[in-house]
Every structure is written in structure tokens, then in C-alpha cells.
C-alpha atoms as a PDB file:
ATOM      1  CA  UNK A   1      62.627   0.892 -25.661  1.00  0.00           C
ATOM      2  CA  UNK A   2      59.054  -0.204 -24.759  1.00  0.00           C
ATOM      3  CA  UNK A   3      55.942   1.652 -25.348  1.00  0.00           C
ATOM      4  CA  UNK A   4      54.205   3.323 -22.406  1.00  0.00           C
ATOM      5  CA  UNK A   5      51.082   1.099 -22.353  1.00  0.00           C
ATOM      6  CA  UNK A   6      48.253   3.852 -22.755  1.00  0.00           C
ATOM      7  CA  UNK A   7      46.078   4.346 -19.357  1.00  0.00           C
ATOM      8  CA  UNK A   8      42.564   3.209 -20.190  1.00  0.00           C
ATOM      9  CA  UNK A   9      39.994   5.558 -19.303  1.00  0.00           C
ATOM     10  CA  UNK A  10      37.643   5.996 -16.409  1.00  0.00           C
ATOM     11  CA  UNK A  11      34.148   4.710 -17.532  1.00  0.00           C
ATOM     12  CA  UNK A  12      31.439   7.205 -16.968  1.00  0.00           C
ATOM     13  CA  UNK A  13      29.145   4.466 -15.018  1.00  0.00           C
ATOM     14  CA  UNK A  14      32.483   4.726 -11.996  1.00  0.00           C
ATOM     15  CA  UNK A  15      32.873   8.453 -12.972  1.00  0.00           C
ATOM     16  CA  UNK A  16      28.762   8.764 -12.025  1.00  0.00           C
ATOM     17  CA  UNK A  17      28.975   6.478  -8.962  1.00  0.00           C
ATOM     18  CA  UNK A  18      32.112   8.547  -7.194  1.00  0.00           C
ATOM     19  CA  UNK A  19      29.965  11.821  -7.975  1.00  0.00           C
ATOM     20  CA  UNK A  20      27.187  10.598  -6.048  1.00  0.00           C
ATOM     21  CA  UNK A  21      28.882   9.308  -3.486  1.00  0.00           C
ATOM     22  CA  UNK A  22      30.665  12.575  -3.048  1.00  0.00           C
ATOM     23  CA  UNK A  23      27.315  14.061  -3.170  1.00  0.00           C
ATOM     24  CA  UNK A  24      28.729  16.240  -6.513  1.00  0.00           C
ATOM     25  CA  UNK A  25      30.300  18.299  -4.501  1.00  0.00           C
ATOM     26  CA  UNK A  26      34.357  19.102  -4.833  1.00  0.00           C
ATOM     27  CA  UNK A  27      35.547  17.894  -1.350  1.00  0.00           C
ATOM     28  CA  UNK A  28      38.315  20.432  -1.191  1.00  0.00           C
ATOM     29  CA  UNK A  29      36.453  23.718  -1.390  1.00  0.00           C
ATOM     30  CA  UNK A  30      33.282  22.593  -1.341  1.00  0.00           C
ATOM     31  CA  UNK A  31      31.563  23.964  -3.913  1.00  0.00           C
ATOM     32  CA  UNK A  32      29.325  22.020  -5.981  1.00  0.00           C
ATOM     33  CA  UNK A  33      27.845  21.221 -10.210  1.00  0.00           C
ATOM     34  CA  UNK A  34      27.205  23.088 -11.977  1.00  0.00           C
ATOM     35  CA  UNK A  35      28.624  26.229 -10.583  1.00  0.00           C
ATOM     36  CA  UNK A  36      32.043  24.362 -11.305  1.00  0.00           C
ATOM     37  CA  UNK A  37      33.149  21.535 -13.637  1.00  0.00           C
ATOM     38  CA  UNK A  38      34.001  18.806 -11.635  1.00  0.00           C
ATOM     39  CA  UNK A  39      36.571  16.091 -11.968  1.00  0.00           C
ATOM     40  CA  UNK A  40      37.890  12.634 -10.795  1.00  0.00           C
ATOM     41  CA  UNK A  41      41.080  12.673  -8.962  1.00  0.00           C
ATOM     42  CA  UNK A  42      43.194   9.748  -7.391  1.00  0.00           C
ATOM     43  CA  UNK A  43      43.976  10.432  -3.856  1.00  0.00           C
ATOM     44  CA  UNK A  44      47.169   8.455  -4.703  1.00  0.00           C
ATOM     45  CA  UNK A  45      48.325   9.736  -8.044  1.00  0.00           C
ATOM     46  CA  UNK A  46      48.940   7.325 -11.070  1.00  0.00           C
ATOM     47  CA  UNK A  47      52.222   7.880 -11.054  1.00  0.00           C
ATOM     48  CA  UNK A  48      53.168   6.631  -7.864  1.00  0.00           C
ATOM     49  CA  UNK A  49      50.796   3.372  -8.576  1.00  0.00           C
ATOM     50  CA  UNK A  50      48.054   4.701  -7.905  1.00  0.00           C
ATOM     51  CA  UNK A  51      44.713   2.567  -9.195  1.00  0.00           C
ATOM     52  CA  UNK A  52      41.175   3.519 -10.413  1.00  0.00           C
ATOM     53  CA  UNK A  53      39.319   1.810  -7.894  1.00  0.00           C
ATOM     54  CA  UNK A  54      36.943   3.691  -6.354  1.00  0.00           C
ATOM     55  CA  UNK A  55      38.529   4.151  -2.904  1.00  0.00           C
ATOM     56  CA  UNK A  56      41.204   5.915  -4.454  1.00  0.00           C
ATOM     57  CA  UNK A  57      39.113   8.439  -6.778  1.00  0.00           C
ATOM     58  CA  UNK A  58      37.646  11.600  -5.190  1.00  0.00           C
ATOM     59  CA  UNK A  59      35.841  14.230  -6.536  1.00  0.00           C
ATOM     60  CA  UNK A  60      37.406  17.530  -7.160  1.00  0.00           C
ATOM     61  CA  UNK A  61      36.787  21.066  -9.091  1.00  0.00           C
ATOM     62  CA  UNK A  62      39.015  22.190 -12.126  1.00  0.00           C
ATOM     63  CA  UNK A  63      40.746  24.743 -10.154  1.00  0.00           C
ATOM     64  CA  UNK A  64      41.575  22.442  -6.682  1.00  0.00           C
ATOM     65  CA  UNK A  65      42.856  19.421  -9.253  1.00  0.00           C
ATOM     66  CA  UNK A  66      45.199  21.343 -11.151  1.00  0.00           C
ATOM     67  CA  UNK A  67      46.429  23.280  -8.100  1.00  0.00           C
ATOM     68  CA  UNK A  68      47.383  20.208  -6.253  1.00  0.00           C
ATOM     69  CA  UNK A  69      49.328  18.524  -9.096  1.00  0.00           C
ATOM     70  CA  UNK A  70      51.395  15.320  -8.329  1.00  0.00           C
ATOM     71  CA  UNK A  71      51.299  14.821  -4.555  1.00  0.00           C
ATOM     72  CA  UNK A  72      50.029  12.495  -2.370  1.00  0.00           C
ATOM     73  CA  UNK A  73      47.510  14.144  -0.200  1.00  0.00           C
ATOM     74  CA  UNK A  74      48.864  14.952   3.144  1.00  0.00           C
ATOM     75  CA  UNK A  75      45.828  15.519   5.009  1.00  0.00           C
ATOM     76  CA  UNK A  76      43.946  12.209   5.327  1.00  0.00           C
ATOM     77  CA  UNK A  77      40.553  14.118   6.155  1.00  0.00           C
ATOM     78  CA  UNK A  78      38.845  13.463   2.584  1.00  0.00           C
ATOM     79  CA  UNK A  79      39.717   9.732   2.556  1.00  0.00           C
ATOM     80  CA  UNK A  80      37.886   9.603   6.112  1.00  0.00           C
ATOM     81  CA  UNK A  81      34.899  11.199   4.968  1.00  0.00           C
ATOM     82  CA  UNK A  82      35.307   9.244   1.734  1.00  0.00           C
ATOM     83  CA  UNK A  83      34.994   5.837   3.998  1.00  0.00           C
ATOM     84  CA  UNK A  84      33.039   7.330   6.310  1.00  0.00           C
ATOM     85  CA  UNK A  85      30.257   7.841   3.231  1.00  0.00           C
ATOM     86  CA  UNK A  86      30.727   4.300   2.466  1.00  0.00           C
ATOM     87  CA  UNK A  87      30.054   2.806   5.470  1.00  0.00           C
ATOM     88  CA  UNK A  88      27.010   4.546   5.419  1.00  0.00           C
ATOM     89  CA  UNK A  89      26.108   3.499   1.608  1.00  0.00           C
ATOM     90  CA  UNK A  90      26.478   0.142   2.744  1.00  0.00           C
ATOM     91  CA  UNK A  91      24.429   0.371   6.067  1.00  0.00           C
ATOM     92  CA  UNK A  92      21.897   1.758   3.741  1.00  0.00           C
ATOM     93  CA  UNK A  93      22.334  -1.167   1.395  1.00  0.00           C
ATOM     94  CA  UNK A  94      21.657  -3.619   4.229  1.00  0.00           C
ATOM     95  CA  UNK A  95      18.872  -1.781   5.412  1.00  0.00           C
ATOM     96  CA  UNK A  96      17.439  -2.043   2.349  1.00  0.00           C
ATOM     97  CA  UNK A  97      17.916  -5.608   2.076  1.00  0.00           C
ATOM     98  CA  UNK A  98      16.171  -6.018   5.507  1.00  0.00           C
ATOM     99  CA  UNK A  99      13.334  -4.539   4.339  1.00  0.00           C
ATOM    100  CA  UNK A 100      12.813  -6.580   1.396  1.00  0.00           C
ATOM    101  CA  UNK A 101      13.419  -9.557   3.524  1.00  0.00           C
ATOM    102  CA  UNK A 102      10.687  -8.450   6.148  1.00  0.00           C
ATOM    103  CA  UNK A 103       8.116  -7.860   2.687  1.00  0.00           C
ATOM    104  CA  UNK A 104       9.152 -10.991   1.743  1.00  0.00           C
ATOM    105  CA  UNK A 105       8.111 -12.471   5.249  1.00  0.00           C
ATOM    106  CA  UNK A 106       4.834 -10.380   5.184  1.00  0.00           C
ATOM    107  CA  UNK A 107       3.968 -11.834   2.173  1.00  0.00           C
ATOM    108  CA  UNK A 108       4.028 -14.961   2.897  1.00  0.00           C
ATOM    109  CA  UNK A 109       2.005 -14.531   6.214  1.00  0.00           C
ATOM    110  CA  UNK A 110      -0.603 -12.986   4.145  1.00  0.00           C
ATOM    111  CA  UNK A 111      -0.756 -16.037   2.112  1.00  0.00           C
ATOM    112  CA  UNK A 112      -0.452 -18.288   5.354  1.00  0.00           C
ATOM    113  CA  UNK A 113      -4.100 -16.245   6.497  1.00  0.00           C
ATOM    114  CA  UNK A 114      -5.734 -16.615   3.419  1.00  0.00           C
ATOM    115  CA  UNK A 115      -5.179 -20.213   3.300  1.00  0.00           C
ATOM    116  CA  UNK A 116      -5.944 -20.563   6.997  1.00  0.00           C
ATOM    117  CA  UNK A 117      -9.179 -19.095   6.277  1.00  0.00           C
ATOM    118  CA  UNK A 118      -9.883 -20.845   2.537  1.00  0.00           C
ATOM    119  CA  UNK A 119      -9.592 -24.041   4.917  1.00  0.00           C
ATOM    120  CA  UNK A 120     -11.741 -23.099   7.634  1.00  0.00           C
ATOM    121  CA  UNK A 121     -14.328 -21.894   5.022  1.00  0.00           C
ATOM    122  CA  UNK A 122     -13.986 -25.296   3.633  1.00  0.00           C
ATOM    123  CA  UNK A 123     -14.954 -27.160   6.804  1.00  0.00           C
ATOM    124  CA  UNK A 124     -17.772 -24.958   7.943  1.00  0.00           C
ATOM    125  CA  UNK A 125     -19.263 -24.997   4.199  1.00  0.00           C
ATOM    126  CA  UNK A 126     -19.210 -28.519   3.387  1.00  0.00           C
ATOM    127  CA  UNK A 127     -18.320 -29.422   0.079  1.00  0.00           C
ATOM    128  CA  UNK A 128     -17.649 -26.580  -1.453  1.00  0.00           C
ATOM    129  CA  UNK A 129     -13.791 -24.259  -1.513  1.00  0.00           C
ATOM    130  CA  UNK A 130     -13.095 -20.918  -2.628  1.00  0.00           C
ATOM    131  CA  UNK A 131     -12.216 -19.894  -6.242  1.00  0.00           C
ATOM    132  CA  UNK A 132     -10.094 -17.326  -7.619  1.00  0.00           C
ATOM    133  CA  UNK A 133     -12.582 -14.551  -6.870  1.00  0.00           C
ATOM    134  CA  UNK A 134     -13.544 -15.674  -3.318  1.00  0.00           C
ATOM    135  CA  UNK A 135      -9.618 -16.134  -2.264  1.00  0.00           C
ATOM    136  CA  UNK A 136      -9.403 -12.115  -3.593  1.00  0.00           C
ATOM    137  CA  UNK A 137     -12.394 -11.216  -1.176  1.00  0.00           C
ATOM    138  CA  UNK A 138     -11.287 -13.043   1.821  1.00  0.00           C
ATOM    139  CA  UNK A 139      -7.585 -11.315   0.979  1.00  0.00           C
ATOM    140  CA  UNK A 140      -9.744  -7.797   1.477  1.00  0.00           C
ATOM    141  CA  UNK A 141     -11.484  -9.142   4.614  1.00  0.00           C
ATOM    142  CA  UNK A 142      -8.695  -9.961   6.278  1.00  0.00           C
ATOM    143  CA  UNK A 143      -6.371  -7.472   5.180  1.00  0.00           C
ATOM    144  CA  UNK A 144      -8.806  -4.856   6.574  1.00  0.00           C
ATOM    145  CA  UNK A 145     -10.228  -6.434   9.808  1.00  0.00           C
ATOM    146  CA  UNK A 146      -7.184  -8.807  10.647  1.00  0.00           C
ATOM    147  CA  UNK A 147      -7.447 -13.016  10.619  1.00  0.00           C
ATOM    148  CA  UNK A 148      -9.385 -13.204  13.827  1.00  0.00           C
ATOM    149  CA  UNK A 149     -12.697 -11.512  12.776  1.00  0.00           C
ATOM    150  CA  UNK A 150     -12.850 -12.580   9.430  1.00  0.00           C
ATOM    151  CA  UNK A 151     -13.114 -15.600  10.948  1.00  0.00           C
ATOM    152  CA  UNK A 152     -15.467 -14.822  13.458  1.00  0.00           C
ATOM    153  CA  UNK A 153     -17.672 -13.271  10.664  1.00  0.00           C
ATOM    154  CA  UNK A 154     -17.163 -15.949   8.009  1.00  0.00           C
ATOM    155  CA  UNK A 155     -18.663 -18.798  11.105  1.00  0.00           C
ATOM    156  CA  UNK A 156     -21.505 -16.443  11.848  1.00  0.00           C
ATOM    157  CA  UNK A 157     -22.216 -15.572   8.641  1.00  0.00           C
ATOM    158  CA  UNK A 158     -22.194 -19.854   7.939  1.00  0.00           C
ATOM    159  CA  UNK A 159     -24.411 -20.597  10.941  1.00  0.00           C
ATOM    160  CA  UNK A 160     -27.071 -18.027   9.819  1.00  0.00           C
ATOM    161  CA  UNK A 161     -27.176 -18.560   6.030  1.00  0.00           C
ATOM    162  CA  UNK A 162     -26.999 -22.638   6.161  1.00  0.00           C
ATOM    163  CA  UNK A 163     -29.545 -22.516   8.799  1.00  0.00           C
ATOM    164  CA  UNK A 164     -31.821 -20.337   6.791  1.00  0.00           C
ATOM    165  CA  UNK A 165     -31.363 -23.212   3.614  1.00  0.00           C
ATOM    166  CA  UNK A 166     -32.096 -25.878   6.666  1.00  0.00           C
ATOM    167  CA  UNK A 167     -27.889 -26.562   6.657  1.00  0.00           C
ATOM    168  CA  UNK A 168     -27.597 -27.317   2.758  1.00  0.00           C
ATOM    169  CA  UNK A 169     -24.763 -25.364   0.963  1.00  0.00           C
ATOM    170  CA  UNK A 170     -24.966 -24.845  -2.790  1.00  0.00           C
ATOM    171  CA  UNK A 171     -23.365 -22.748  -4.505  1.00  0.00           C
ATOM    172  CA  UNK A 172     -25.456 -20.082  -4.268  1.00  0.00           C
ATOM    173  CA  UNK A 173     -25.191 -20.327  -0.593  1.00  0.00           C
ATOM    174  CA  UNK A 174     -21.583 -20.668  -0.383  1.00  0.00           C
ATOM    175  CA  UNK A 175     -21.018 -17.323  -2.119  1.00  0.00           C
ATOM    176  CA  UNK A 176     -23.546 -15.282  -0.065  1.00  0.00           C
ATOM    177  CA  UNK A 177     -21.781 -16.689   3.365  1.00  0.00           C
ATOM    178  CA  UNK A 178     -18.643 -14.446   1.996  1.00  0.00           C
ATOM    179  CA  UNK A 179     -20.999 -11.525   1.370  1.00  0.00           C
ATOM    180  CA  UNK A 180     -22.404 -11.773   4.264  1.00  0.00           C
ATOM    181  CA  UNK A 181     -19.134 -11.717   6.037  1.00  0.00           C
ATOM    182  CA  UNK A 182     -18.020  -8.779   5.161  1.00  0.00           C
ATOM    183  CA  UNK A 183     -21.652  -7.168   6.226  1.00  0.00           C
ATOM    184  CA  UNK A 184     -21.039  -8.879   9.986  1.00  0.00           C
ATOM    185  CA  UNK A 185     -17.547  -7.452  10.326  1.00  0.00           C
ATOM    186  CA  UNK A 186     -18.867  -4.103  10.761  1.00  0.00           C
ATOM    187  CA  UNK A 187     -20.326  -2.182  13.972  1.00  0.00           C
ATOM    188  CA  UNK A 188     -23.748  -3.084  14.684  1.00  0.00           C
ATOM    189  CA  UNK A 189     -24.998   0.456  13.252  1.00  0.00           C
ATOM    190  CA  UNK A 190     -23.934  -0.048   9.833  1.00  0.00           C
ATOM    191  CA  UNK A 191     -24.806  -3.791  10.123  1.00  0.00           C
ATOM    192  CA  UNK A 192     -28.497  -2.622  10.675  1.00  0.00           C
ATOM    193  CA  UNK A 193     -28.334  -0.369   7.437  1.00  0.00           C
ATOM    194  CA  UNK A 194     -27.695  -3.380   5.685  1.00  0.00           C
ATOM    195  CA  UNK A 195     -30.684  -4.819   6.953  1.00  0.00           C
ATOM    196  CA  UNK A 196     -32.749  -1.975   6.119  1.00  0.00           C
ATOM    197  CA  UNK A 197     -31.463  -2.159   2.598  1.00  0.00           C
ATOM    198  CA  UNK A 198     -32.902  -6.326   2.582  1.00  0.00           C
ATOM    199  CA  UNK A 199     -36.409  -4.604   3.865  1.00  0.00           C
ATOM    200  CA  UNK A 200     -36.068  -2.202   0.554  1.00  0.00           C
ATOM    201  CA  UNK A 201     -34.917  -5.505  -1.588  1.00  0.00           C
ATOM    202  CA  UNK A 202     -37.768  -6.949  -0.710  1.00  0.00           C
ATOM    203  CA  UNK A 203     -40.258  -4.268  -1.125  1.00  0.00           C
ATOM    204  CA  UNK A 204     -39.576  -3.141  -4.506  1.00  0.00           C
ATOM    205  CA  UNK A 205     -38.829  -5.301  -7.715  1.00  0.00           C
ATOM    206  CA  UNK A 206     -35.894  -3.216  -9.114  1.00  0.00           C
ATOM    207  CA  UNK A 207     -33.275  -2.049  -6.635  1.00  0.00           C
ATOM    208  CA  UNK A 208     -29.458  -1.055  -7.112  1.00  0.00           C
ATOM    209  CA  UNK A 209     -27.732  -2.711  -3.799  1.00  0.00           C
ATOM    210  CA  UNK A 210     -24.756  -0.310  -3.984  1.00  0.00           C
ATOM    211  CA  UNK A 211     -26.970   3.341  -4.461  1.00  0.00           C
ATOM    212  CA  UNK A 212     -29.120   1.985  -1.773  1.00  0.00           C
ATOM    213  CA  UNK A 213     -26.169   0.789   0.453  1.00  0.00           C
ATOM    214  CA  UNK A 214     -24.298   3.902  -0.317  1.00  0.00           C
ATOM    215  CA  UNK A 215     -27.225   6.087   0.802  1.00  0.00           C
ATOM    216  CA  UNK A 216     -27.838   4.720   3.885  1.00  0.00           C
ATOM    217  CA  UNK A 217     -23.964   5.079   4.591  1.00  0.00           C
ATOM    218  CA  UNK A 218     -24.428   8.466   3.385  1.00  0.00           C
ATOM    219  CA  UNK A 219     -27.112   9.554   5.790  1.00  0.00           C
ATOM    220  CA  UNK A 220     -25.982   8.104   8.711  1.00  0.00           C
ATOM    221  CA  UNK A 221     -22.729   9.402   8.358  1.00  0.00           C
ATOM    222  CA  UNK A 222     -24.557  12.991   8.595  1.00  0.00           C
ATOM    223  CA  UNK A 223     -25.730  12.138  11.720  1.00  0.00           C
ATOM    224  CA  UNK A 224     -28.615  10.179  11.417  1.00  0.00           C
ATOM    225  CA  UNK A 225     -29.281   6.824  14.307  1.00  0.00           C
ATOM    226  CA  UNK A 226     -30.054   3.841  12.147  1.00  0.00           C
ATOM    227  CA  UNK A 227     -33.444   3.793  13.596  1.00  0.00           C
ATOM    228  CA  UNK A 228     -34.117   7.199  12.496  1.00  0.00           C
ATOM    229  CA  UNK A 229     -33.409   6.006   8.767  1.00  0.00           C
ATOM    230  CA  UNK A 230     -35.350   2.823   9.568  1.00  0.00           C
ATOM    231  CA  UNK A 231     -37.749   5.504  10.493  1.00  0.00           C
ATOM    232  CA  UNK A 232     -37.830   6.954   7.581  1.00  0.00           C
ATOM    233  CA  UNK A 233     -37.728   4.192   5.514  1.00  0.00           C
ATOM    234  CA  UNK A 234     -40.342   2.910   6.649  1.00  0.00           C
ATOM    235  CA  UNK A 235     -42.578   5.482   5.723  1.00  0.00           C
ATOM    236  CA  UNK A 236     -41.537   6.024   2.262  1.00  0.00           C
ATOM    237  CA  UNK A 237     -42.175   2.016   1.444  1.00  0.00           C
ATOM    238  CA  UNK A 238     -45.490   2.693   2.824  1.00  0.00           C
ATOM    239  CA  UNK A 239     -46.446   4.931  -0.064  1.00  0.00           C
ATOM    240  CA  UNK A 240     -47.997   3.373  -2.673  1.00  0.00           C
ATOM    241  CA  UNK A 241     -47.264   3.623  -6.100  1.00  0.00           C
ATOM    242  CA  UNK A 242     -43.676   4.101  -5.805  1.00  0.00           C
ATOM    243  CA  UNK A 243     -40.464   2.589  -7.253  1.00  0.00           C
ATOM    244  CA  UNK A 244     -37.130   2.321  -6.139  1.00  0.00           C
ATOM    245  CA  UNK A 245     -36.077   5.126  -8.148  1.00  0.00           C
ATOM    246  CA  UNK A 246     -38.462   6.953  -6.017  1.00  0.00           C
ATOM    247  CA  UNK A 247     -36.708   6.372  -3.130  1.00  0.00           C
ATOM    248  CA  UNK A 248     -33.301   6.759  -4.056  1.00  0.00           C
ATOM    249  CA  UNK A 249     -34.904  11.021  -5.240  1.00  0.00           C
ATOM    250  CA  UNK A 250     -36.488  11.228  -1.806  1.00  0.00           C
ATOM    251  CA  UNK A 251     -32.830  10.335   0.222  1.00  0.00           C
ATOM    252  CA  UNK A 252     -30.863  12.247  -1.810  1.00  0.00           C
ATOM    253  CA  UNK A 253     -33.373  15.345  -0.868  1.00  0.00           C
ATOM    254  CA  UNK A 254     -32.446  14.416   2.346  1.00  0.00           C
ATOM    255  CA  UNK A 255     -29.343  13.728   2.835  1.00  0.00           C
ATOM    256  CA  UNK A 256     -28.645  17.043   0.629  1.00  0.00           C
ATOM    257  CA  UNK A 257     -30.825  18.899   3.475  1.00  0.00           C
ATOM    258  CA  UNK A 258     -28.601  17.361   6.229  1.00  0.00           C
ATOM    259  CA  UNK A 259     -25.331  18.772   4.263  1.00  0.00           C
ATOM    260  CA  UNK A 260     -26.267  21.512   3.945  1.00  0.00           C
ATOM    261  CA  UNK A 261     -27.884  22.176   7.441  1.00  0.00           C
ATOM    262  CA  UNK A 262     -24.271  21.160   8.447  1.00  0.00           C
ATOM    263  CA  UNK A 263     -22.655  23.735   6.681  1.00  0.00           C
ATOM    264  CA  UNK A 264     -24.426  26.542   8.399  1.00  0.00           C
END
């Protein structure tokens, strides 16, 4: 007489994968890990050639598995939901994959921008292309104002720097049109804070561009007109025998005073 060929076991990678999709729940009384010990069950029993595919494992509680025993299950309500859960599994799986398709898209329309505008930079600023660290700025430009005015900045910012070097781009030049850029995408307000902070450039040897910048920001954000800080400005580089450091003490004093004014 022949052996009974041994069953192999269920591995615990298709044991994990039927528990999830069953939520870990027993789908006969509903009750779910770890108030009971659950279990794999074949809808259509081993015995009556049953497989261990998936579609025909369910999961079930100690007590509903051994109460059922060797019977086909009569009510076909569990194998609906069972497919019903897969059809959703897999309309989740092709969302999914619609997703990373549209990334994948968006990607490469970001790369299409920052090319377009690596070549138009090219052609206004003759003889000279970005490198790695421009192509990372003009990514940041456009990312946060859109294709359309970096452009717009990047041409204005060309037409006022080459004109100010009589049309000649070095290299110098060519990196201060991308700086520049990003000062002439902003609302006029904030673009005349930057101008205030060239005034204070020019009238003290030592200044930080980014506390001075920041500052600025700072004050007119409390609710300060530009021209009131140009004001002000003003009248602090008119003292004599100052610094920049100077300066920076006398707006944070202010802008301190204009918190807390706000707070009461």
C-alpha cells in the first residue's frame, strides 16, 4: 500500500497575508486577535481536494474551526466578502500604481522646467550655463513661484545686472542675475527691503546679508510700510560712529517693542 504523501505546511508569509486580508478578525463570529487564537481554514476542506491557495483559506477562531469540522461551507457569504476584499486590495494596488506613475510624470516635468529655464538663462547670459549649484537654485525658484515668473524674473534680473556691467557677463555677473532673481520674484514691498539692505551694504564695511535681510522681514512683518523702515534706516546710518553691529542692536530693540506692543 502507498504512503499518504505528508501535506506540506502553510508558510507563515500566506498564513500573515490571509490575516490581513481578513482584517484578523474570525469571519464567523467576528471576534478578533488576540482575544482569540486564530486559525487558517479551507473553505473547501483538504479532503475533498481542497488547495492552499489563498482564495480557498479563510480566517477563523479555535472554537468556530473545530465546530465546523469536515463540511463544505453552505453559506457562500464569507467567500463573497472574501472576493469582495480582494477586489478592493487590488483597486488599491492599481491606485497605487497610478500614483507612482503620475510622480513619475511630475518628475520629469520638473526636470523639463529646469532645463527650459537652464536654456533660456543660457541665451540671455551669453556665454556662460548653469552649474550644479545654480540648476539647485533655479529648481527652488521655480518650484516655489511656478516656470512663468522665474522666467520673468531671471530676464529682468539679466537686463538690469548686464546693463549695469555695460552688457558684459562674467562670472561674477552670471551668478548675481540668479540672486537677483529670486529678490524680483517677490511683491514690490519686500523687493524694496532688499534695496534698503544694498543702502546698509554700502554704508557700512562689515554687514551680515541674511541678519540684515531677516530683520527687515522681521519688522515689516509686524506691521511696519517699507518706507517707514526706510525711514528709519535712514536715520540710524546717519549717526556717526556706528557699525553694523550697531544697527542690527537698534532693530532688534525695535522690532522687540513692536512684539510686544502686539501682544497687549
Amino acid at each position: 500500500m502507498a504512503k499518504a504523501r505528508k501535506r506540506k505546511a502553510i508558510s507563515p508569509k500566506l498564513r500573515f497575508e490571509v490575516f490581513k486580508r481578513d482584517s484578523f478578525k474570525c469571519q464567523y463570529c467576528g471576534r478578533c486577535a488576540p482575544e482569540i487564537v486564530l486559525e487558517l481554514e479551507h473553505i473547501e476542506p483538504h479532503s475533498k481536494g481542497g488547495s492552499d491557495e489563498v482564495l480557498n483559506l479563510i480566517t477563523s477562531c479555535w472554537e468556530c474551526n473545530n465546530g465546523k469540522g469536515d463540511r463544505l461551507l453552505g453559506d457562500n457569504t464569507v467567500v463573497k466578502k472574501q472576493r469582495d476584499q480582494l477586489a478592493e486590495l487590488q483597486e488599491r494596488r492599481e491606485q497605487i500604481d497610478m500614483m507612482l506613475r503620475w510622480r513619475d510624470a511630475t518628475v520629469d516635468l520638473d526636470a523639463q522646467a529646469v532645463d527650459a529655464f537652464a536654456k533660456a538663462y543660457s541665451q540671455r547670459v551669453v556665454g556662460w550655463s548653469l552649474n550644479e549649484s545654480g540648476l539647485t537654485s533655479a529648481r527652488k525658484l521655480i518650484k516655489k513661484y511656478g516656470l512663468q515668473r522665474a522666467l520673468e524674473a531671471m530676464d529682468k534680473a539679466a537686463d538690469q545686472v548686464l546693463e549695469f556691467k555695460n552688457g558684459k557677463a562674467t562670472e561674477e555677473t552670471s551668478e548675481r542675475v540668479l540672486r537677483y532673481a529670486f529678490i524680483l520674484v517677490e511683491p514690490e514691498d519686500i523687493q524694496a527691503l532688499y534695496r534698503i539692505r544694498a543702502r546698509i551694504r554700502r554704508r557700512w564695511n562689515y554687514v551680515h546679508d541674511g541678519i540684515a535681510i531677516g530683520l527687515l522681514r522681521r519688522v515689516h512683518k509686524l506691521g511696519v510700510t517699507a518706507e517707514q523702515i526706510e525711514s528709519e534706516c535712514d536715520r540710524l546710518m546717519g549717526e556717526r560712529d556706528t557699525s553694523f553691529r550697531w544697527w542690527q542692536s537698534e532693530m532688534e530693540s525695535w522690532a522687540a517693542a513692536l512684539a510686544e506692543s502686539e501682544e497687549k
